[in-house]
C-alpha atoms as a PDB file:
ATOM      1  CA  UNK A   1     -35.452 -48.773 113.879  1.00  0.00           C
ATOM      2  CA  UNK A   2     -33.222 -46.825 111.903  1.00  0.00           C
ATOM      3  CA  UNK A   3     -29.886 -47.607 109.429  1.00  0.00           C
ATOM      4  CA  UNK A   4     -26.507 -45.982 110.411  1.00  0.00           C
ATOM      5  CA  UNK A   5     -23.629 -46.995 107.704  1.00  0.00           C
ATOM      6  CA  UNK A   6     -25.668 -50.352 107.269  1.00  0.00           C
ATOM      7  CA  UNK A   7     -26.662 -51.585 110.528  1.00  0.00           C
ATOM      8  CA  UNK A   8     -29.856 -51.469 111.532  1.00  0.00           C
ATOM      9  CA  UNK A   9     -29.985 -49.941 115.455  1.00  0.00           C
ATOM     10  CA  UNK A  10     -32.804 -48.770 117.541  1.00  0.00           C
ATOM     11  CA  UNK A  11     -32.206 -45.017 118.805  1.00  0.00           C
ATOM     12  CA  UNK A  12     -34.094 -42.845 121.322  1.00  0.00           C
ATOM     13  CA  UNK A  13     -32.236 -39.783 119.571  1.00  0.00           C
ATOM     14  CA  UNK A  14     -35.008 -37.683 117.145  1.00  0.00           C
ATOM     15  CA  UNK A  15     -32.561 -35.203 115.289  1.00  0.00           C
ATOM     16  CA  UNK A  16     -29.535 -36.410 113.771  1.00  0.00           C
ATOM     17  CA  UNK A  17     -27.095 -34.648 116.192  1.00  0.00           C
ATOM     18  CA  UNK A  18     -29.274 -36.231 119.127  1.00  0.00           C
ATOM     19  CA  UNK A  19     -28.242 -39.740 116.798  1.00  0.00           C
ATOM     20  CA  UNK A  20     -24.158 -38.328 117.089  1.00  0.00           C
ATOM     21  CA  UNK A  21     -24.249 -37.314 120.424  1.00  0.00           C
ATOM     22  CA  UNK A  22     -26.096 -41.022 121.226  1.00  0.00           C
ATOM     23  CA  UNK A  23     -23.133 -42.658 119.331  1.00  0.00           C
ATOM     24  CA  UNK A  24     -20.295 -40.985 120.496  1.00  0.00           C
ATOM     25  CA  UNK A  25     -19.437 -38.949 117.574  1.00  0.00           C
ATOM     26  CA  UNK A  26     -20.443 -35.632 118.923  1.00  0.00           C
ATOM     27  CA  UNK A  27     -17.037 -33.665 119.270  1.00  0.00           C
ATOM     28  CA  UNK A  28     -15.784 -35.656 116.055  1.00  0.00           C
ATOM     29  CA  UNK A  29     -15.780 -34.151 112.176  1.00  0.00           C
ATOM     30  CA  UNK A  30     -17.871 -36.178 110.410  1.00  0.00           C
ATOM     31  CA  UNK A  31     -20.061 -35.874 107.372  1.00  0.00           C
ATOM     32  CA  UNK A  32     -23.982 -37.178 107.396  1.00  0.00           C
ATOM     33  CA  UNK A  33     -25.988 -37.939 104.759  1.00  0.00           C
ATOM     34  CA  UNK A  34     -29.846 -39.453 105.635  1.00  0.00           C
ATOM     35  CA  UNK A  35     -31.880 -41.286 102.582  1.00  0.00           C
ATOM     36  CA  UNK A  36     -28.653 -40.726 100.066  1.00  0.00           C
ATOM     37  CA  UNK A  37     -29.065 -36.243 100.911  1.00  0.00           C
ATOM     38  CA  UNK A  38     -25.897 -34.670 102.619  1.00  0.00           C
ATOM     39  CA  UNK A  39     -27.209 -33.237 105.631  1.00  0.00           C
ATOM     40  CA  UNK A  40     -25.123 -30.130 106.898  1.00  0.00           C
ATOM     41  CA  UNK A  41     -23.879 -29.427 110.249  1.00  0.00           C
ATOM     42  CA  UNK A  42     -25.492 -26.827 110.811  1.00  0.00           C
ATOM     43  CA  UNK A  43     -29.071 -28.622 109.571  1.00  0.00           C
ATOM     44  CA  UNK A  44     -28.288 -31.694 112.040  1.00  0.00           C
ATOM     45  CA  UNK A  45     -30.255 -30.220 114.836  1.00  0.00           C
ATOM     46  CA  UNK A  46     -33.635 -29.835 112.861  1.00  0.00           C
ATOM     47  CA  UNK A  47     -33.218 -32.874 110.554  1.00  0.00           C
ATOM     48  CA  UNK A  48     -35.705 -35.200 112.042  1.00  0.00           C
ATOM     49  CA  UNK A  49     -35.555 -39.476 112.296  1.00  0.00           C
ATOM     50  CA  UNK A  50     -38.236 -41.467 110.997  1.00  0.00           C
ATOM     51  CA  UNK A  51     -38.416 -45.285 111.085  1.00  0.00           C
ATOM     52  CA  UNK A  52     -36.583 -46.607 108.617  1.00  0.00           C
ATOM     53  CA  UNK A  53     -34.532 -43.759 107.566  1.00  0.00           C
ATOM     54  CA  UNK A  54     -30.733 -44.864 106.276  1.00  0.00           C
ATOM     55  CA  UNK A  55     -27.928 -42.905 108.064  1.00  0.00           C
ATOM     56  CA  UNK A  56     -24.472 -42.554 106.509  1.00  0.00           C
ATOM     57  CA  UNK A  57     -21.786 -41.224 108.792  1.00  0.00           C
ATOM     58  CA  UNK A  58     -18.205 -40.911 107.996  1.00  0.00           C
ATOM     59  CA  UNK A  59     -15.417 -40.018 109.637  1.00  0.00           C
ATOM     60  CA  UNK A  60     -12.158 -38.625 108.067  1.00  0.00           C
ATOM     61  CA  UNK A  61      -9.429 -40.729 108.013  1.00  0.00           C
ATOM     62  CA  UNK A  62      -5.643 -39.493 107.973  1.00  0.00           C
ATOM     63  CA  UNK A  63      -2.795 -41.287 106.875  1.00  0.00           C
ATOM     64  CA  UNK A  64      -0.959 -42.829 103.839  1.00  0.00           C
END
């Protein structure tokens, strides 16, 4: 059981872009932080998920 943007959710996914992918967000921009720490794109693939761990994800938004 893991946070994303305040909800908990159980997830099979182990890496954060496993979690994206498993939520739909793969081909999206979006930002991630995990425990309050930006985590980069390119660090997605080898930041690991641990019980309990609080995902922020956010997605740009356009518009005025």
């Amino acid at each position: 059981m893991i946070i994303v943007n305040g909800e908990s959710i159980e997830t099979k996914a182990q890496t954060i872009a496993e979690l994206l992918d498993e939520l739909g967000y793969e081909d999206m921009p979006v930002a991630t932080a995990k425990n309050m720490s930006v985590v980069r794109k390119r660090e997605r693939a080898e930041t690991r998920l641990s019980e309990g761990d609080r995902i922020e994800i956010l997605v740009p938004m356009q518009g005025g």
